[in-house]
Every structure is written in structure tokens, then in C-alpha cells.
C-alpha atoms as a PDB file:
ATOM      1  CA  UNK A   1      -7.699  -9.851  28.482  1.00  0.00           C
ATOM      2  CA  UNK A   2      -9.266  -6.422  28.173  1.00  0.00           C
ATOM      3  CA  UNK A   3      -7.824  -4.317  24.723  1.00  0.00           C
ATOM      4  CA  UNK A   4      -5.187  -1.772  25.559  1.00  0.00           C
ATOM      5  CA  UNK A   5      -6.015   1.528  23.843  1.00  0.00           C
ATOM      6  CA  UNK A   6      -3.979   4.544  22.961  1.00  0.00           C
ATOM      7  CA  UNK A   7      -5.021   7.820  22.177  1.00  0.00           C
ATOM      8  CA  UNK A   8      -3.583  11.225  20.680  1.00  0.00           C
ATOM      9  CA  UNK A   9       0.048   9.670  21.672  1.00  0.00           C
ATOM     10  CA  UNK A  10       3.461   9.783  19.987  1.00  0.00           C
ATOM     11  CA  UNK A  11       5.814   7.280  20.066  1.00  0.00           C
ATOM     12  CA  UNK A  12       9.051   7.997  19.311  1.00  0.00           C
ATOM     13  CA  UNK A  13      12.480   5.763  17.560  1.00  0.00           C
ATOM     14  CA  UNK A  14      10.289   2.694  19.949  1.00  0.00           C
ATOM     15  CA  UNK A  15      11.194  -0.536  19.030  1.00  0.00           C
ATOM     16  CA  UNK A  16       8.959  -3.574  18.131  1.00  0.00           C
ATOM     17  CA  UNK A  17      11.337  -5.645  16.076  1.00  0.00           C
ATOM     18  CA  UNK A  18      10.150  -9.009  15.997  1.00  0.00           C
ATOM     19  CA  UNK A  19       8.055  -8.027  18.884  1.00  0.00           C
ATOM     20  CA  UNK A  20       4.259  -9.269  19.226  1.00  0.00           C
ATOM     21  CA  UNK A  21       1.376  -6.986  20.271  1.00  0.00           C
ATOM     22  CA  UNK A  22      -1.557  -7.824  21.158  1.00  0.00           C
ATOM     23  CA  UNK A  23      -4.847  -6.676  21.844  1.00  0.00           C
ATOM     24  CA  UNK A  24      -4.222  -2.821  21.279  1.00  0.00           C
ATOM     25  CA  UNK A  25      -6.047  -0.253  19.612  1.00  0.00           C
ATOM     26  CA  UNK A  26      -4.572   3.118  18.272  1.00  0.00           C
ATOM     27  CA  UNK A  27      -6.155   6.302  17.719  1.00  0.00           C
ATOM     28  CA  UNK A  28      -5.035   8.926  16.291  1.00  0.00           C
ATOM     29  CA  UNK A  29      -1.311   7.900  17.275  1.00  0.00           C
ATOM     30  CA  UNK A  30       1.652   9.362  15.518  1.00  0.00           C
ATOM     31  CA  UNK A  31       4.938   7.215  15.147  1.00  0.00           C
ATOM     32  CA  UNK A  32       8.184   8.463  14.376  1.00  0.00           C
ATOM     33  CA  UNK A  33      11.099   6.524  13.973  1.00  0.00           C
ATOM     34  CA  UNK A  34      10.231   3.029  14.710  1.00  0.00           C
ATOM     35  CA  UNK A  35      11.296  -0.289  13.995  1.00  0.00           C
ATOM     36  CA  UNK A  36       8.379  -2.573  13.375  1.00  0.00           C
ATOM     37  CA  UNK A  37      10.242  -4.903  11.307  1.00  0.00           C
ATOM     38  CA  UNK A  38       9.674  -9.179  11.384  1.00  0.00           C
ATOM     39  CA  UNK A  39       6.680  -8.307  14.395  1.00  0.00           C
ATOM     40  CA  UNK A  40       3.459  -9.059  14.664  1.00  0.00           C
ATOM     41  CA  UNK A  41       0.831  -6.403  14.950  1.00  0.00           C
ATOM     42  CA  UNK A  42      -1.631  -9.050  13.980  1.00  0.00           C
ATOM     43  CA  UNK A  43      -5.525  -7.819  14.772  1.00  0.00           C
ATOM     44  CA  UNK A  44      -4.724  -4.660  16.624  1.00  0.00           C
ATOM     45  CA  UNK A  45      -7.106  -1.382  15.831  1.00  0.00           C
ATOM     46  CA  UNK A  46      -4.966   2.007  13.893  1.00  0.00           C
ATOM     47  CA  UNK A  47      -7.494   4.860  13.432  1.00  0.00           C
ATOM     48  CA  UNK A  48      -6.264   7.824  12.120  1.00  0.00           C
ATOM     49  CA  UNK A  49      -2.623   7.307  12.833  1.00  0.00           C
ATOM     50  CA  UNK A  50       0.590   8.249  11.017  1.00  0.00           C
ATOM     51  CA  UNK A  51       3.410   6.260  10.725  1.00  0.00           C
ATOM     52  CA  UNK A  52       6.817   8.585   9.639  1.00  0.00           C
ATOM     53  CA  UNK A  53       9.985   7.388   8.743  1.00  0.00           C
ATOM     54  CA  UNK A  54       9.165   3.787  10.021  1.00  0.00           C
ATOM     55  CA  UNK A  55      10.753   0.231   9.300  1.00  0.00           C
ATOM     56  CA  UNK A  56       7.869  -2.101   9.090  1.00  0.00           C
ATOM     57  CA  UNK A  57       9.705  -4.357   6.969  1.00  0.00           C
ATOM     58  CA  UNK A  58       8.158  -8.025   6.832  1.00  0.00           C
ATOM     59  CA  UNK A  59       5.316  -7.063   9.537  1.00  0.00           C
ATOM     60  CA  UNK A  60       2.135  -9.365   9.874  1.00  0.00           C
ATOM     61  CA  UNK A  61      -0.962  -7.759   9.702  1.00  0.00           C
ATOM     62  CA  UNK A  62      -3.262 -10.444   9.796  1.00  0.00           C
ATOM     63  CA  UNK A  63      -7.027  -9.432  10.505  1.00  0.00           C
ATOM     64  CA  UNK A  64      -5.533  -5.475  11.393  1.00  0.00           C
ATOM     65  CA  UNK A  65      -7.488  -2.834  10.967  1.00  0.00           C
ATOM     66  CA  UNK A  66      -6.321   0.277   9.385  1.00  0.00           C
ATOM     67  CA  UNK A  67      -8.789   3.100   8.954  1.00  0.00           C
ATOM     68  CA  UNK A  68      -7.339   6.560   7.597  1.00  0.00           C
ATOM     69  CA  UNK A  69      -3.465   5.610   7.871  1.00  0.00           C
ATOM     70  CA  UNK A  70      -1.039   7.556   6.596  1.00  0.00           C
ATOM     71  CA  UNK A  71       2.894   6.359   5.479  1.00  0.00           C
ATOM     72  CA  UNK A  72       4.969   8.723   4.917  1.00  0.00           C
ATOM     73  CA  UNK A  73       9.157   7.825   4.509  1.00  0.00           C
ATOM     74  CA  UNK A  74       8.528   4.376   5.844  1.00  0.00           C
ATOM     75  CA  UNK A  75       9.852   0.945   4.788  1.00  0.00           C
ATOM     76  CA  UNK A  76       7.129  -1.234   3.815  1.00  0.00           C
ATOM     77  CA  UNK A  77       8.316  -4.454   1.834  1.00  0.00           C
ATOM     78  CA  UNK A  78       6.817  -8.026   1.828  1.00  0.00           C
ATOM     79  CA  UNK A  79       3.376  -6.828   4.002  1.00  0.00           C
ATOM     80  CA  UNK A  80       0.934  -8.536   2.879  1.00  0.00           C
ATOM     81  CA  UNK A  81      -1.739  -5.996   3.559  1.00  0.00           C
ATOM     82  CA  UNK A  82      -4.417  -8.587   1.985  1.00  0.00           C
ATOM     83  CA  UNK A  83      -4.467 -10.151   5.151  1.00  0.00           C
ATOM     84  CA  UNK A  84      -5.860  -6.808   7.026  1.00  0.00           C
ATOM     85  CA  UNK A  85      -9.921  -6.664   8.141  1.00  0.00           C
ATOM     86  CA  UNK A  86     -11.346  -4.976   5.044  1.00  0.00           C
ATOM     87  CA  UNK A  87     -13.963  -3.274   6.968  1.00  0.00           C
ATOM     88  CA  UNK A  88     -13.225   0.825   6.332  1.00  0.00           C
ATOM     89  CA  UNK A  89      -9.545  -0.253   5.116  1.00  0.00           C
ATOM     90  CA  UNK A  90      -8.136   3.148   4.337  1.00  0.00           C
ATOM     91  CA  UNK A  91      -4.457   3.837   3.577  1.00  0.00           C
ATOM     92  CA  UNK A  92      -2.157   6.276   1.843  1.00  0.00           C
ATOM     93  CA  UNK A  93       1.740   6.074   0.631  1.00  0.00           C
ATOM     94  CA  UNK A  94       4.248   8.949   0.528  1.00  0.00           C
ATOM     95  CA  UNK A  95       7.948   8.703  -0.107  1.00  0.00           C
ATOM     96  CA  UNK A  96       7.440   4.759   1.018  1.00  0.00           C
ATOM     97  CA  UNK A  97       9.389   1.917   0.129  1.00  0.00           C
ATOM     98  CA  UNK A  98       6.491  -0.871  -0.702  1.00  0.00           C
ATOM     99  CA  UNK A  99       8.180  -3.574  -2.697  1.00  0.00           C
ATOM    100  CA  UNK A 100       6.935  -7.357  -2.383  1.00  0.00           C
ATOM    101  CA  UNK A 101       3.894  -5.929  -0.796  1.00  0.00           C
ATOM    102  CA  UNK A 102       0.329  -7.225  -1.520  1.00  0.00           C
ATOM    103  CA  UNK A 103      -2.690  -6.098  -1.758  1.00  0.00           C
ATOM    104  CA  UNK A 104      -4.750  -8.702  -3.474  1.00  0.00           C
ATOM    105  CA  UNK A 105      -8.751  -8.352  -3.354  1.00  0.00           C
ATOM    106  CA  UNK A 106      -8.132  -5.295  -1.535  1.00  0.00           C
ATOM    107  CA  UNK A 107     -10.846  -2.137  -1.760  1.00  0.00           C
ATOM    108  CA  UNK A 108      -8.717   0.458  -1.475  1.00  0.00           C
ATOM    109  CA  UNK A 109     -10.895   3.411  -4.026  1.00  0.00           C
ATOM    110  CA  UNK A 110      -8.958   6.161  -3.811  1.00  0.00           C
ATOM    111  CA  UNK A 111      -5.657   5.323  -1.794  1.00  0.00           C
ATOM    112  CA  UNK A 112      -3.122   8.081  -2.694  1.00  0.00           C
ATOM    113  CA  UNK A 113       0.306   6.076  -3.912  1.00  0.00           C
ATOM    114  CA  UNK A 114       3.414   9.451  -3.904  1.00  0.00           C
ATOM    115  CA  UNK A 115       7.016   8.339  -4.951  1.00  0.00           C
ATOM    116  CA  UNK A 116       6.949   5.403  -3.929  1.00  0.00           C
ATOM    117  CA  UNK A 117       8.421   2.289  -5.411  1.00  0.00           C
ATOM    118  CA  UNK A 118       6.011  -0.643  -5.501  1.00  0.00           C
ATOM    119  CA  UNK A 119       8.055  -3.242  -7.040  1.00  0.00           C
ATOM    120  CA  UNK A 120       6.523  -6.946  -7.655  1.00  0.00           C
ATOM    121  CA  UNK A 121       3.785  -5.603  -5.145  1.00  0.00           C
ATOM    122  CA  UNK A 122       0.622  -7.614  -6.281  1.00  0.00           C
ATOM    123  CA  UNK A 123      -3.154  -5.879  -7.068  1.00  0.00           C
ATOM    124  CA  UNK A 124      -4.719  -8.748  -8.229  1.00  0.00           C
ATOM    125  CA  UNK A 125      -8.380  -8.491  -7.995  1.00  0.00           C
ATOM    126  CA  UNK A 126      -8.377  -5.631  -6.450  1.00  0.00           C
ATOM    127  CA  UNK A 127     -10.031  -2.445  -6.444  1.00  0.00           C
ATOM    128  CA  UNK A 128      -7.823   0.602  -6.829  1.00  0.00           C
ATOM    129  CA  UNK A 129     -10.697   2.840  -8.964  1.00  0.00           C
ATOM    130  CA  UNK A 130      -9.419   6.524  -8.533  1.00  0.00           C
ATOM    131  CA  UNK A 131      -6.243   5.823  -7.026  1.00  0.00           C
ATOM    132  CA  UNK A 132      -2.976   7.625  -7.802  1.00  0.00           C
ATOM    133  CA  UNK A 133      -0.085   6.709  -8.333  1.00  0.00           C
ATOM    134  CA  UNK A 134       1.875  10.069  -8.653  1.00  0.00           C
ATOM    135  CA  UNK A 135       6.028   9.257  -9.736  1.00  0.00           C
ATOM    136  CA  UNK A 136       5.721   5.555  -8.864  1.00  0.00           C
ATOM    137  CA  UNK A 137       7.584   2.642  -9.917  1.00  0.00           C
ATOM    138  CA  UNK A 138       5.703  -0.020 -10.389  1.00  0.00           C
ATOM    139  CA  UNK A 139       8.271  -2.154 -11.677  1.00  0.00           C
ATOM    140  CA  UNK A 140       6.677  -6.284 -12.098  1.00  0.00           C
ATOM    141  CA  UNK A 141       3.706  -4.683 -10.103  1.00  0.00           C
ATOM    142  CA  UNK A 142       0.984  -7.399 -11.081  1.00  0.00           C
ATOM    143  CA  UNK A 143      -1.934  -6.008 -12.190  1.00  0.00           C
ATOM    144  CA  UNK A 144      -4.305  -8.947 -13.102  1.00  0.00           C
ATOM    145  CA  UNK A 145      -8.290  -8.662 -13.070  1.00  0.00           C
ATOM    146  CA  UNK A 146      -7.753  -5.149 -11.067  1.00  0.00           C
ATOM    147  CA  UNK A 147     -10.359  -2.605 -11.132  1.00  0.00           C
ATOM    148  CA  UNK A 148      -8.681   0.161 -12.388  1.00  0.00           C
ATOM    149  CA  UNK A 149     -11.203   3.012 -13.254  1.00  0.00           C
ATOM    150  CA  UNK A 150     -10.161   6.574 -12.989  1.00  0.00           C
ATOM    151  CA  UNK A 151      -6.874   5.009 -11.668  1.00  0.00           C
ATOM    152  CA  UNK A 152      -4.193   7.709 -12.538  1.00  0.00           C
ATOM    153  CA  UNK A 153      -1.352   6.240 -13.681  1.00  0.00           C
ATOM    154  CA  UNK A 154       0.380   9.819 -15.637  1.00  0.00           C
ATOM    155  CA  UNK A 155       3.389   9.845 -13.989  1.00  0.00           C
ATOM    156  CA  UNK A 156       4.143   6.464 -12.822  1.00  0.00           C
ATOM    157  CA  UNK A 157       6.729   4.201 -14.954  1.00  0.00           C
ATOM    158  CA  UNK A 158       7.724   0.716 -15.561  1.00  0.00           C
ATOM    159  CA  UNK A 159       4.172  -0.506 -15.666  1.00  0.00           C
ATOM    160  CA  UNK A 160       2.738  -3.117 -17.314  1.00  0.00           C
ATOM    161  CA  UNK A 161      -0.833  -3.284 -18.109  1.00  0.00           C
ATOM    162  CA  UNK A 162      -2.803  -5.818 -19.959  1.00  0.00           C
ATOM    163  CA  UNK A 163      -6.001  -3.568 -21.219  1.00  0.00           C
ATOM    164  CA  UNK A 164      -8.086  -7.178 -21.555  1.00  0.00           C
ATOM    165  CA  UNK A 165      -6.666  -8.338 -18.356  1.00  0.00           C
ATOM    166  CA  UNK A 166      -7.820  -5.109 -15.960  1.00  0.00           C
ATOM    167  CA  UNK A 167     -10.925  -3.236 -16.189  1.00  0.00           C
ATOM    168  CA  UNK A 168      -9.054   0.647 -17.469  1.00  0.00           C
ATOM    169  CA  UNK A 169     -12.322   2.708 -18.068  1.00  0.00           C
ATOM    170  CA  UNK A 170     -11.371   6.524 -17.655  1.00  0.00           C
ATOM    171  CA  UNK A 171      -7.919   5.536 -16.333  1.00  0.00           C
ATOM    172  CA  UNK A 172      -5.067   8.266 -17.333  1.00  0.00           C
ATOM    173  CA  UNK A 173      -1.829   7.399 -18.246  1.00  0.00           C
ATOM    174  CA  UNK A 174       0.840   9.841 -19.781  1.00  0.00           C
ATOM    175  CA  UNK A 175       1.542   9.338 -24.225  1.00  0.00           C
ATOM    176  CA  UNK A 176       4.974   9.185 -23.419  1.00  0.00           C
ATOM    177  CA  UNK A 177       4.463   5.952 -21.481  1.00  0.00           C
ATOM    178  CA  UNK A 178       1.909   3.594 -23.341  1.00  0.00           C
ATOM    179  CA  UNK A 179       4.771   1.360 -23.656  1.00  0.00           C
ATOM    180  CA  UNK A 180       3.248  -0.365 -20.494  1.00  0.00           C
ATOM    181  CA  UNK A 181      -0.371  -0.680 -22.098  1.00  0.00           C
ATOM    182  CA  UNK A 182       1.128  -2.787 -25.353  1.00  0.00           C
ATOM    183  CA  UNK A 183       3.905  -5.135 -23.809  1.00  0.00           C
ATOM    184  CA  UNK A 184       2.361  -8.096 -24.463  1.00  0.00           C
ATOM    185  CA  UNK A 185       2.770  -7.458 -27.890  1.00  0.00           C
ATOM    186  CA  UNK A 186       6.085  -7.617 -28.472  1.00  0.00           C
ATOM    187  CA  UNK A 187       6.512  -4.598 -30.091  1.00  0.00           C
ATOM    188  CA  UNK A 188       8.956  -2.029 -30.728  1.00  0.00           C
ATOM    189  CA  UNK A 189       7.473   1.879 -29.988  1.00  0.00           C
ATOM    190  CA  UNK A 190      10.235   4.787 -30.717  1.00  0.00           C
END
């Protein structure tokens, strides 16, 4: 079966709810208002696409490639974006809900993370140097062996950090918040 592939086309309040697609690639594609929650977009192609007040809620992404995708409004929890082909991987957040998500061993230098809420979503391993995580909570985010250099961190809040845990070279985080770098010590900072 010969790949299906879409180009410079919106799709608009479509719905793939646990839906399965298969064999499609996506170029610069916009989507607006859909419902890709509990489907499969499992090793389908998204270059350069934008997805805009979307429910992808629960979505498999296993061996999906995503080069230069932006999320903007869009409910994200539980992906397990791990599971996407790491060749040119290349993703940004915006207003996103991305709880439960996880990005373990993930290269993603320089993804752009903007008010969203990244609860319990796991960066083990990863690489995140010179991201930005711009009024995000990263509430139980798991940060363990990450690669965190030049990550700015300034105005996110409810971090935790272990300094001997992550690499933190030229990473910036705001005085008013180094509550996150000394948790594991148990102590009290007024």
C-alpha cells in the first residue's frame, strides 16, 4: 500500500478519535479543532505542520515522525512522545496541556515549552540543552540524568531538580525559585 500524502491542507474540527491511520505523510498541514484522542497515528510523516486547539489526548505515536511541529492550545496528556523516530524530531508547546507525557531519551535541543503545564511528564535521559520553559508547571516533572545546559527554567515553578542528578551547566533559573534546586534537602528557605 502506497503512502497517502497531504500537502499545504487544513483540516478542520475532523475527527480521529480512536481512529487508526496509516501510511500518511503530512506537510505543512494545519489542524484546527480536532479530536485525535485514544487513535493511533503510529509511523505516519508531520513536516512542518501545526496542530491548534487539538485533543490528542492518549494518542500513540509509535515510530512517528515529527519534524518542525508546532502545538499551540492543544491537549496533550499521557503521549509518550519517546516512542516517535528520533531522526530530525523537532517540536514546540504553547498554551498546551502536556501532563503524563514522556519524553525519555528524547533530543529535543532547543524545543520551546510556553504556559504549559507538564505535570509528572518524564525527561529522563534526555536532552533538553537550551530549551525553555517560559511560565511552566512542571509539577512531579522527572528530571533524572537530563541534559539540561542552557535550559531556561526563570519562570517555570514547581520544579524539582537534583543538581547531582542532571547535568545544569549555564542553566537559568529565577532566585525567587531555588526552592526546586535544594528539595532533597529537606530544608526550610523563607
Amino acid at each position: 500500500m502506497e503512502a497517502i500524502n497531504h500537502e499545504n491542507k487544513v483540516f478542520e474540527k475532523v475527527s480521529y478519535s480512536q481512529k487508526e491511520l496509516k501510511k500518511r505523510i503530512f506537510e505543512k498541514c494545519t489542524f484546527n479543532s480536532c479530536d485525535f484522542s485514544n487513535s493511533n497515528l503510529s509511523a505516519n510523516v508531520f513536516n512542518e505542520c501545526s496542530f491548534n486547539n487539538c485533543n490528542m489526548a492518549m494518542t500513540k505515536l509509535n515510530k512517528t515522525k515529527l519534524t518542525d511541529v508546532s502545538f499551540k492550545d492543544c491537549k496533550l496528556i499521557g503521549i509518550n512522545f519517546f516512542e516517535c523516530n528520533d531522526f530530525m524530531f523537532s517540536v514546540n508547546f504553547e498554551n498546551c496541556l502536556l501532563d503524563y507525557a514522556s519524553f525519555a531519551s528524547k533530543k529535543m535541543a532547543k524545543t520551546h515549552f510556553n504556559n504549559t503545564s507538564l505535570k509528572e511528564t518524564n525527561f529522563s535521559n534526555a536532552d533538553i540543552s537550551g530549551a525553555s520553559f517560559q511560565n511552566c508547571n512542571l509539577e512531579g516533572t522527572i528530571f533524572n540524568k537530563t541534559l539540561l545546559k542552557n535550559t531556561d527554567f526563570t519562570t517555570a515553578y514547581n520544579y524539582t531538580i537534583d543538581p547531582n542528578e542532571n547535568f545544569i551547566k549555564k542553566a537559568k533559573f529565577s532566585k525567587d525559585r531555588l526552592e526546586g534546586l535544594l528539595a532533597k534537602y529537606d530544608i526550610t528557605i523563607e
